[in-house]
Protein backbone atom coordinates (compact mmCIF):
# COMPACT_ATOMS: atom_id res chain seq x y z
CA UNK A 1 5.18 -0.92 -20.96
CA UNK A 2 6.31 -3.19 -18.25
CA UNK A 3 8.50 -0.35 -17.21
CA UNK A 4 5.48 1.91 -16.72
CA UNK A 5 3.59 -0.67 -14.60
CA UNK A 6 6.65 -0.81 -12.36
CA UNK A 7 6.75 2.98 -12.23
CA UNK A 8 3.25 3.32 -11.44
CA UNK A 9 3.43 0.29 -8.89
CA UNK A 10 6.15 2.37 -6.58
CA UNK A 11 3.13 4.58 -6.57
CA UNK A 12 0.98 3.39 -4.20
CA UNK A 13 4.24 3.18 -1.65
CA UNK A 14 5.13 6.62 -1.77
CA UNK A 15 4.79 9.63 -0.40
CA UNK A 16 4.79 12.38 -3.33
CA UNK A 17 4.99 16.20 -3.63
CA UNK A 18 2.09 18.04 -6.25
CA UNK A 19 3.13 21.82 -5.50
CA UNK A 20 3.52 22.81 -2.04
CA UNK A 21 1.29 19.55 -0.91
CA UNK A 22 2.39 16.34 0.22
CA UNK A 23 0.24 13.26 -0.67
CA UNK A 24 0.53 9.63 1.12
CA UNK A 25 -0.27 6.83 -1.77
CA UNK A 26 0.45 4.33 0.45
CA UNK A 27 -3.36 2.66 0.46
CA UNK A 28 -4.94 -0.31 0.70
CA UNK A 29 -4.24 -2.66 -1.77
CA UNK A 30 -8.12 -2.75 -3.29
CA UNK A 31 -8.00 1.11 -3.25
CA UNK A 32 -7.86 2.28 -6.68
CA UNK A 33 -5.22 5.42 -7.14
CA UNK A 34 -6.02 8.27 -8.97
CA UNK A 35 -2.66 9.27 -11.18
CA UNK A 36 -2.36 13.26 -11.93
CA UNK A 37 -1.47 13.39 -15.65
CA UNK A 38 0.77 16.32 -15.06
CA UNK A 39 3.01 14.05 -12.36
CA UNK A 40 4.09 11.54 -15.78
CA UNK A 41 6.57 12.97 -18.07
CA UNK A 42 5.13 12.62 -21.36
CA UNK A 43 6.38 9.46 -23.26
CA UNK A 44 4.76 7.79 -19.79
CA UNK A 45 1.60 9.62 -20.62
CA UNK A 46 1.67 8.84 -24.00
CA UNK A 47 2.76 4.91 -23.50
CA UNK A 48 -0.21 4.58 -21.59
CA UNK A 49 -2.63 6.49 -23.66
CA UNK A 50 -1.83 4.60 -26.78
CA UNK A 51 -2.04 1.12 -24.46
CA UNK A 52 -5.41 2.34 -23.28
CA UNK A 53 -6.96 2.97 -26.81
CA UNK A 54 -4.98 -0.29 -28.34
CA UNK A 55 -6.42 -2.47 -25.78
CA UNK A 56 -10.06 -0.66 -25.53
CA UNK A 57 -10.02 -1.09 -30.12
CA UNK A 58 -13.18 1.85 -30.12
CA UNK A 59 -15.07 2.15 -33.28
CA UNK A 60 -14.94 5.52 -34.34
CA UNK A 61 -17.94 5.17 -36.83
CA UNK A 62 -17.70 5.50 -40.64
CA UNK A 63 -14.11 7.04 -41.02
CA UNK A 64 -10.84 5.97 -39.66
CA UNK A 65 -9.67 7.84 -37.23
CA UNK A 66 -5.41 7.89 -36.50
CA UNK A 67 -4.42 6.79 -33.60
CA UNK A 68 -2.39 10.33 -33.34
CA UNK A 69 -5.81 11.87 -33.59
CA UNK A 70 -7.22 9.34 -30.14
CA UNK A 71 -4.30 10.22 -28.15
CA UNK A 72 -4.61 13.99 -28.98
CA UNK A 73 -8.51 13.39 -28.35
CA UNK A 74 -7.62 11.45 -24.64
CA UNK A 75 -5.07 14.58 -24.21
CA UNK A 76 -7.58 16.77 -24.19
CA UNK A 77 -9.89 15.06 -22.30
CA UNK A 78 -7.68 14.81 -19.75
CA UNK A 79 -6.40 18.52 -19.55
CA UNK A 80 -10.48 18.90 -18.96
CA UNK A 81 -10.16 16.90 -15.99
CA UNK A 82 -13.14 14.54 -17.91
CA UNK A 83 -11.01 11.56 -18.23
CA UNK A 84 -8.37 9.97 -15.01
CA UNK A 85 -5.51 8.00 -14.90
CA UNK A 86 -6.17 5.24 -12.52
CA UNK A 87 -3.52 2.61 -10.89
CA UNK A 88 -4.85 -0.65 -8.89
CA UNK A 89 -1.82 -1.63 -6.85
CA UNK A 90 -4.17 -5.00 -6.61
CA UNK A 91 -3.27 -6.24 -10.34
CA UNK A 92 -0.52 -3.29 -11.31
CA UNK A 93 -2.77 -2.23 -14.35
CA UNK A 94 -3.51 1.25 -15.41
CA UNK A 95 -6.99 2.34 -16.80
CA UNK A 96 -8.34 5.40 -18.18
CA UNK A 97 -11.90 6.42 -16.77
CA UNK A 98 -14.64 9.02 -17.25
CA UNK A 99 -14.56 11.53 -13.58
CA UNK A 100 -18.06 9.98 -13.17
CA UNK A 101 -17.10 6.48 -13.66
CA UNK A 102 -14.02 6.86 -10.90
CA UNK A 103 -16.60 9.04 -8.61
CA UNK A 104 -19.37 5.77 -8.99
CA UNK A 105 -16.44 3.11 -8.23
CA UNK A 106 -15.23 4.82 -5.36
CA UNK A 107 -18.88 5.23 -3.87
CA UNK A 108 -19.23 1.82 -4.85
CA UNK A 109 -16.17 0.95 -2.55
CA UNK A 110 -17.32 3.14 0.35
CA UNK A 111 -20.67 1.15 0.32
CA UNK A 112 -19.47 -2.13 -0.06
CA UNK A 113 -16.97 -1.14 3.19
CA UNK A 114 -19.78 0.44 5.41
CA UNK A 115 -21.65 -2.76 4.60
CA UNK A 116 -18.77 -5.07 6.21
CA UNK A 117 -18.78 -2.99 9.26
């Protein structure tokens, strides 16, 4: 894993190609960065699925459920663009969050910086 946090922490530093467009990740080191599944080969991916739903434990109700079956469950959800990969270059840690949950921080973050100015 520490491998992956490295990986992901050249991130922010870099500018990367996603088809013919060109996108700066150099931000600000509060900014949260939004990781396209489809840039991470797939043992990345999968390393930090199965970290996410390790660390997160969820209770799937009366029946076990594999942990094969949560990453193919997170896999999906993310091919539906309902679930992001998120990198904060502020403590190197990777998260998995809903769309709406990444659209409230980051309106969060735009109010709290309108506020300061």
């Amino acid at each position: 894993m520490r491998g992956i946090m490295a990986l992901l922490c050249c991130f922010h530093t870099q500018l990367i190609k996603i088809g013919n467009c060109f996108i700066n990740l150099k931000r600000d080191a509060t900014d949260v960065i939004e990781i396209p599944a489809e840039m991470l080969n797939a043992e990345i991916l999968h390393a930090i699925i199965e970290e996410f739903i390790l660390r997160e434990g969820t209770d799937y109700g009366s029946h076990e459920v594999s942990l094969d079956s949560k990453i193919a469950q997170v896999q999906r959800q993310l091919a539906r663009g309902e679930v992001v990969i998120t990198f904060d270059p502020a403590t190197e840690n990777c998260n998995l969050l809903t769309r709406h949950q990444l659209q409230k921080y980051q309106a969060q973050q735009q109010q709290d910086l309108s506020e300061q100015q």
